[in-house]
Protein backbone atom coordinates (compact mmCIF):
# COMPACT_ATOMS: atom_id res chain seq x y z
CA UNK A 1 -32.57 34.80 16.53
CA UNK A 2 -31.42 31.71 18.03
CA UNK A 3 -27.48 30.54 17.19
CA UNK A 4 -25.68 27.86 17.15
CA UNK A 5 -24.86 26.28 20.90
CA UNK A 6 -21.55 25.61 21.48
CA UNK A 7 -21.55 25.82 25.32
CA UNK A 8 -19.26 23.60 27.36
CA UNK A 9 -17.59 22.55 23.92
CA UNK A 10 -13.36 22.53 24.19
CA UNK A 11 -12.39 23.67 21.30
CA UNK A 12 -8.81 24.19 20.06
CA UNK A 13 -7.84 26.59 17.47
CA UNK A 14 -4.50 27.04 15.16
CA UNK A 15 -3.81 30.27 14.11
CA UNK A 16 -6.13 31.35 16.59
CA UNK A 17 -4.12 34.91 17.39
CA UNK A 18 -5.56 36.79 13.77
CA UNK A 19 -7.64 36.94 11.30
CA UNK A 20 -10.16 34.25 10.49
CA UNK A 21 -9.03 32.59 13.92
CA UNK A 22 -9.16 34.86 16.14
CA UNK A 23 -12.75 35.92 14.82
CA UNK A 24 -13.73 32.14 15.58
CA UNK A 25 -11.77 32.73 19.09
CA UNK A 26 -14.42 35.47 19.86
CA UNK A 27 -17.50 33.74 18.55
CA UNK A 28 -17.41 30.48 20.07
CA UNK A 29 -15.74 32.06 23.29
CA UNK A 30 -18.92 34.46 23.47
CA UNK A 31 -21.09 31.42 22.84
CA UNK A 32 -19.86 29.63 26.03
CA UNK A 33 -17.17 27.39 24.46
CA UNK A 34 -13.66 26.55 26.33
CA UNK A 35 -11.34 28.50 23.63
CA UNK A 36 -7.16 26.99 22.99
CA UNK A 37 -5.72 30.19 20.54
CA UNK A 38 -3.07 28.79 19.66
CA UNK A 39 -0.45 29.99 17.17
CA UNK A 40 3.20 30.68 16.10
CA UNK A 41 2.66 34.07 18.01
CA UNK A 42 2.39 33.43 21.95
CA UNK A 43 2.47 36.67 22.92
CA UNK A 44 -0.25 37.30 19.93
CA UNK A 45 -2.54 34.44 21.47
CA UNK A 46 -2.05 35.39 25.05
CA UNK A 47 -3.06 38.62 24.18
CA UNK A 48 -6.19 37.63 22.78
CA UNK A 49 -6.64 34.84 25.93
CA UNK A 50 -6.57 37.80 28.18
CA UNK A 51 -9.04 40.01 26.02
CA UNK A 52 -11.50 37.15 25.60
CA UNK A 53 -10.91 35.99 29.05
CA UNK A 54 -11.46 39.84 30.67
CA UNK A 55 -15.29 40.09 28.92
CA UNK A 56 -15.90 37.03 30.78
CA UNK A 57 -15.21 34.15 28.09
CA UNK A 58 -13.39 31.11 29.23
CA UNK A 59 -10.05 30.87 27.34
CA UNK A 60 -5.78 29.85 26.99
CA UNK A 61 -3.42 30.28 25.09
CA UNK A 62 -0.89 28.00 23.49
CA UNK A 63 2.52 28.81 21.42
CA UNK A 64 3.13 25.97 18.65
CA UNK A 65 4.55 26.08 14.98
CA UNK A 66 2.52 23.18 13.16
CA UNK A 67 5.10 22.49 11.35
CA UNK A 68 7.29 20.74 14.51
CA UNK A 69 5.52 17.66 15.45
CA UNK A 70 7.05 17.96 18.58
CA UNK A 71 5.60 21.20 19.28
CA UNK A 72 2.10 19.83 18.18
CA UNK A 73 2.87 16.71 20.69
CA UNK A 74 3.41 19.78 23.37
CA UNK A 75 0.20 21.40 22.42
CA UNK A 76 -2.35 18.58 22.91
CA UNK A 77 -0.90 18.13 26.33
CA UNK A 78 -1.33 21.07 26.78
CA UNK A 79 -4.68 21.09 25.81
CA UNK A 80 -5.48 18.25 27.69
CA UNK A 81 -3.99 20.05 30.88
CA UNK A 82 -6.85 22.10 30.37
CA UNK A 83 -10.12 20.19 29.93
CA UNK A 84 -9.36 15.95 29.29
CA UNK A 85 -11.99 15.45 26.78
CA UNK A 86 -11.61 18.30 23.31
CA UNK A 87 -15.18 17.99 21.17
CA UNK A 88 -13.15 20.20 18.32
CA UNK A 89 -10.45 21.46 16.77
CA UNK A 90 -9.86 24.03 13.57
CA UNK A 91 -7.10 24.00 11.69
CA UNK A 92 -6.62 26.97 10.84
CA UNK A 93 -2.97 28.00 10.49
CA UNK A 94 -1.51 28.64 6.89
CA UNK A 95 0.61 31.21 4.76
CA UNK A 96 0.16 32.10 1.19
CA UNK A 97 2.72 33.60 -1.19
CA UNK A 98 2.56 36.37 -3.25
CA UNK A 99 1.06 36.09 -6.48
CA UNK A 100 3.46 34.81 -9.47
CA UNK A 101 3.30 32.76 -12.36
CA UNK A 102 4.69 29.16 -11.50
CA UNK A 103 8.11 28.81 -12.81
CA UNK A 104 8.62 32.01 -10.83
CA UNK A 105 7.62 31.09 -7.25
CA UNK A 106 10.64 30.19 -4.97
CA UNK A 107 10.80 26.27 -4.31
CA UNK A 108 11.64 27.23 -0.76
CA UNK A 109 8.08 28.89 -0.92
CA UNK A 110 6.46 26.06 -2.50
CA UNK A 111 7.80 24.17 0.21
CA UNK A 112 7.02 26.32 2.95
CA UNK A 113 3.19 26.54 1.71
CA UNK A 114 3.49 22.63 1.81
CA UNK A 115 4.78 22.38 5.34
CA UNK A 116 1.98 24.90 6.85
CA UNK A 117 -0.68 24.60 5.31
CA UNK A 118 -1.22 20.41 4.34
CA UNK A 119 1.42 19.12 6.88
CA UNK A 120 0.62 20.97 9.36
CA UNK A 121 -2.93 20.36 9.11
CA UNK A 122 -1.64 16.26 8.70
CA UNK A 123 0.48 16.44 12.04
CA UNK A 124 -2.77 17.81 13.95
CA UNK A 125 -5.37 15.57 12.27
CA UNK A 126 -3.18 12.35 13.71
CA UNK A 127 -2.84 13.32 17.28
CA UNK A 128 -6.57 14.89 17.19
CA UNK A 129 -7.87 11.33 15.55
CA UNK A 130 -6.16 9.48 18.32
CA UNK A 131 -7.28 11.56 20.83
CA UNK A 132 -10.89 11.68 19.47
CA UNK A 133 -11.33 8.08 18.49
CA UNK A 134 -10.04 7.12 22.02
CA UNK A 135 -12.62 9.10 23.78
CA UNK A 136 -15.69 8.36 21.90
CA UNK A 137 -15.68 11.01 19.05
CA UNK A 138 -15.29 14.58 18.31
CA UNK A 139 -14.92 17.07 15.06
CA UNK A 140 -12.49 17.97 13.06
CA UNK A 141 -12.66 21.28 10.88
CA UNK A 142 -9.86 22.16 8.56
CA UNK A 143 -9.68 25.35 7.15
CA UNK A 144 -9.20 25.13 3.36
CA UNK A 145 -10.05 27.66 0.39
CA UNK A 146 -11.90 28.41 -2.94
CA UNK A 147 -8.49 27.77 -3.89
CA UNK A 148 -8.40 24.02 -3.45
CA UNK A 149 -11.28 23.31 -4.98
CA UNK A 150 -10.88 25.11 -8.56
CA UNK A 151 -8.06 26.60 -10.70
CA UNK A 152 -6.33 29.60 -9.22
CA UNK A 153 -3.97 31.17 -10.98
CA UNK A 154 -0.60 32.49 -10.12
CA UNK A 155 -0.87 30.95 -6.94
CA UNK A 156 -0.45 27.40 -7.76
CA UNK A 157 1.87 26.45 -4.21
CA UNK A 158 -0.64 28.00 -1.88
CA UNK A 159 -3.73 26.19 -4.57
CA UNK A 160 -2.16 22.69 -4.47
CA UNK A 161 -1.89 22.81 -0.48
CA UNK A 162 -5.32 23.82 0.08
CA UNK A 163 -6.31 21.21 -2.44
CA UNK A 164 -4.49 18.41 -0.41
CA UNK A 165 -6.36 19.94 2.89
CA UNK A 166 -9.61 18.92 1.35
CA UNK A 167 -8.30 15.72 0.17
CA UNK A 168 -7.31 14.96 3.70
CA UNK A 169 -10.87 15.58 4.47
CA UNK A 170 -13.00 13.68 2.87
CA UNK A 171 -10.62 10.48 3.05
CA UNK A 172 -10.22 10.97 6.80
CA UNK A 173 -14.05 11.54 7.30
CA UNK A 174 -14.73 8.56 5.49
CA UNK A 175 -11.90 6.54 7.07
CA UNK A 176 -13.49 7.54 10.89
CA UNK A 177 -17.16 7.73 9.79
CA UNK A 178 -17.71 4.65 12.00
CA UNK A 179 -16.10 6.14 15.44
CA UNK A 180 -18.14 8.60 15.36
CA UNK A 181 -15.34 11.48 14.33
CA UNK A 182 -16.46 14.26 11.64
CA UNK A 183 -14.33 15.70 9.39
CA UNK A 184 -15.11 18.90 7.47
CA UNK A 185 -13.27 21.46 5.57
CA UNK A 186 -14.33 25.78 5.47
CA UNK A 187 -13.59 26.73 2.21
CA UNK A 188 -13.50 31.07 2.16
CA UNK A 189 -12.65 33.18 -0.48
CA UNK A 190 -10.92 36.69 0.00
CA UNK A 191 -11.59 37.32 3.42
CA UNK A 192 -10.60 41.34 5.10
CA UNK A 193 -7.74 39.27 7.33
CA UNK A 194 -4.08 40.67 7.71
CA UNK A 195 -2.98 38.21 5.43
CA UNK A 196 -5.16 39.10 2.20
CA UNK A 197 -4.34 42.90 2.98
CA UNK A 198 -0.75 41.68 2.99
CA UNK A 199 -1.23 40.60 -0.83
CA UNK A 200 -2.82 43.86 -1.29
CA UNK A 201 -0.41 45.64 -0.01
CA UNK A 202 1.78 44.80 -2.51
CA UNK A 203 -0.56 44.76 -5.39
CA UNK A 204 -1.15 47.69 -7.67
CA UNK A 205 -4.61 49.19 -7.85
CA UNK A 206 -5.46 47.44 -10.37
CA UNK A 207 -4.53 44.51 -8.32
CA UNK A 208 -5.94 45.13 -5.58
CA UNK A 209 -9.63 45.53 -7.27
CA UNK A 210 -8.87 42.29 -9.05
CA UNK A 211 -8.94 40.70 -6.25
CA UNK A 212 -11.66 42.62 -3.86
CA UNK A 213 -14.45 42.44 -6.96
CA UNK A 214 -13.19 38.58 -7.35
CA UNK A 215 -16.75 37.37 -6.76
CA UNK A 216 -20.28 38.90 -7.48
CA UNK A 217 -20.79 40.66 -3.91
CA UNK A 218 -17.78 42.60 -5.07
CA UNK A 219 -16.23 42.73 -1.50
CA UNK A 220 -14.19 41.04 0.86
CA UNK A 221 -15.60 38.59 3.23
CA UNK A 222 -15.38 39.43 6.76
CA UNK A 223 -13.77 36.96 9.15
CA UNK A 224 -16.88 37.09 11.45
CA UNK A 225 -18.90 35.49 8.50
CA UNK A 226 -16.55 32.59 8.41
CA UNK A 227 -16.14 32.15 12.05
CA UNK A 228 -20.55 32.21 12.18
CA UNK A 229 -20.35 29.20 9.69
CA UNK A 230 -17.67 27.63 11.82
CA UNK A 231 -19.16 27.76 15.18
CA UNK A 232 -22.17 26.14 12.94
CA UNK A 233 -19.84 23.20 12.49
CA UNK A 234 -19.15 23.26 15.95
CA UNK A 235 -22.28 22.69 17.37
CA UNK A 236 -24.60 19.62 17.56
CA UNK A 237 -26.96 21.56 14.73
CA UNK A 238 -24.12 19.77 12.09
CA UNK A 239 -24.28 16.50 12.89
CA UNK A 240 -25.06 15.01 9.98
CA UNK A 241 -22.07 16.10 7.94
CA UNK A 242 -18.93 14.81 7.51
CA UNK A 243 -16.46 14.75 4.61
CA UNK A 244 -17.64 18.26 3.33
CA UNK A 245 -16.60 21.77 1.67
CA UNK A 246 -18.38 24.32 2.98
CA UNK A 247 -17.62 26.96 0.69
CA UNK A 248 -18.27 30.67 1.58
CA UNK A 249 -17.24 32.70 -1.06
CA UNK A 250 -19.57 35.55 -1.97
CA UNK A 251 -20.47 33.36 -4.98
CA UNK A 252 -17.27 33.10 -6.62
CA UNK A 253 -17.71 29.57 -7.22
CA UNK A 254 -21.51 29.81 -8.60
């Protein structure tokens, strides 16, 4: 079975260090790609550097909260520092909250959601479309949810952030359409990362199989099958689309 070529690509990763990130690390790393992990967790994405990097993958890491432009600034030099021209990045670093009814979730938390997950995804979309538009093109692929593309219930900050990431998405794609910059968003469901078992950690039983039979495969997804879809993006094989929501969700949304 043939899969998608990414070889030679530079592509950079938020919240590369875990989960759904660090899956897409390993993929595209194993695939031939130049890997940035970076995340809030240096030590957490130098880790995983030197793992990739020790199986023979070609990798660094980066420390950056995405919510300090500054720090963002820090990490496209950074980048650059590392290979001058960068064909992709995923933005993939977000927080959720613990499932509550509205009136009950903290502001501070609404906020927080807000910061990380739609400005942070804002502050790296500007540098990357400067950076991309200025050297003939590239890909951006921002990592959304089910969650911003229908109702969700009882967690309405993490919902209406995910819902401005694909917003941001299809206007930017359209916007830079014409210099030759895609735009897509990855749209999972539950996926077996340490943040969903965080929530059900702290769910009941009843909770937790709520949330594990929430589509009709009746499991969780597995961050490998989101980071196969993404290196998919990644390579030449996509480039057609722009503006999209690829949604894998187990068919929650059929």
């Amino acid at each position: 079975m043939t899969v998608a070529n990414v070889e030679g690509k530079h592509i950079l990763i938020t919240g590369g260090a875990s989960g759904i990130g660090a899956a897409s690390a390993k993929v595209l790393a194993s695939r031939g790609a130049i890997v940035g992990i970076a995340d809030l967790n240096g030590e957490q994405a130098q880790s995983l550097s030197e793992e990739i990097n020790s199986q023979g993958g070609n990798s660094y890491a980066v420390s950056v909260d995405v919510t300090e432009p500054e720090q963002i600034a820090a990490m496209f030099e950074s980048a650059k520092a590392h290979n001058e021209k960068l064909d992709v990045i995923i933005n993939n670093a977000g927080i959720d909250h613990f499932p509550a009814p509205l009136t009950e979730v903290d502001d501070a938390m609404f906020m927080k959601n807000i910061q990380v997950n739609l400005a942070g995804v804002w502050y790296c979309m500007k540098h990357a479309l400067r950076q991309m538009t200025a050297q003939g093109g590239g890909h951006i692929i921002n990592i959304a949810s089910v969650a911003g593309l229908r109702s969700s219930p009882m967690i309405s900050a993490y919902s209406a952030s995910k819902h401005g990431v694909v917003g941001l998405t299809k206007s930017a794609a359209v916007e830079y359409a014409r210099a030759n910059v895609r735009v897509n968003a990855v749209c999972p469901s539950f996926v077996d990362t340490p943040m969903v078992q965080g929530v059900l950690s702290k769910l009941d039983e009843r909770g937790q199989k709520n949330i594990i039979g929430a589509n009709p495969m009746k499991r969780l997804g597995k961050p490998e099958e989101i980071a196969n879809a993404i290196a998919w993006l990644c390579s030449e094989e996509s480039s057609f689309m722009t503006g999209q929501s690829v949604v894998l969700d187990g068919g929650m949304l059929a």
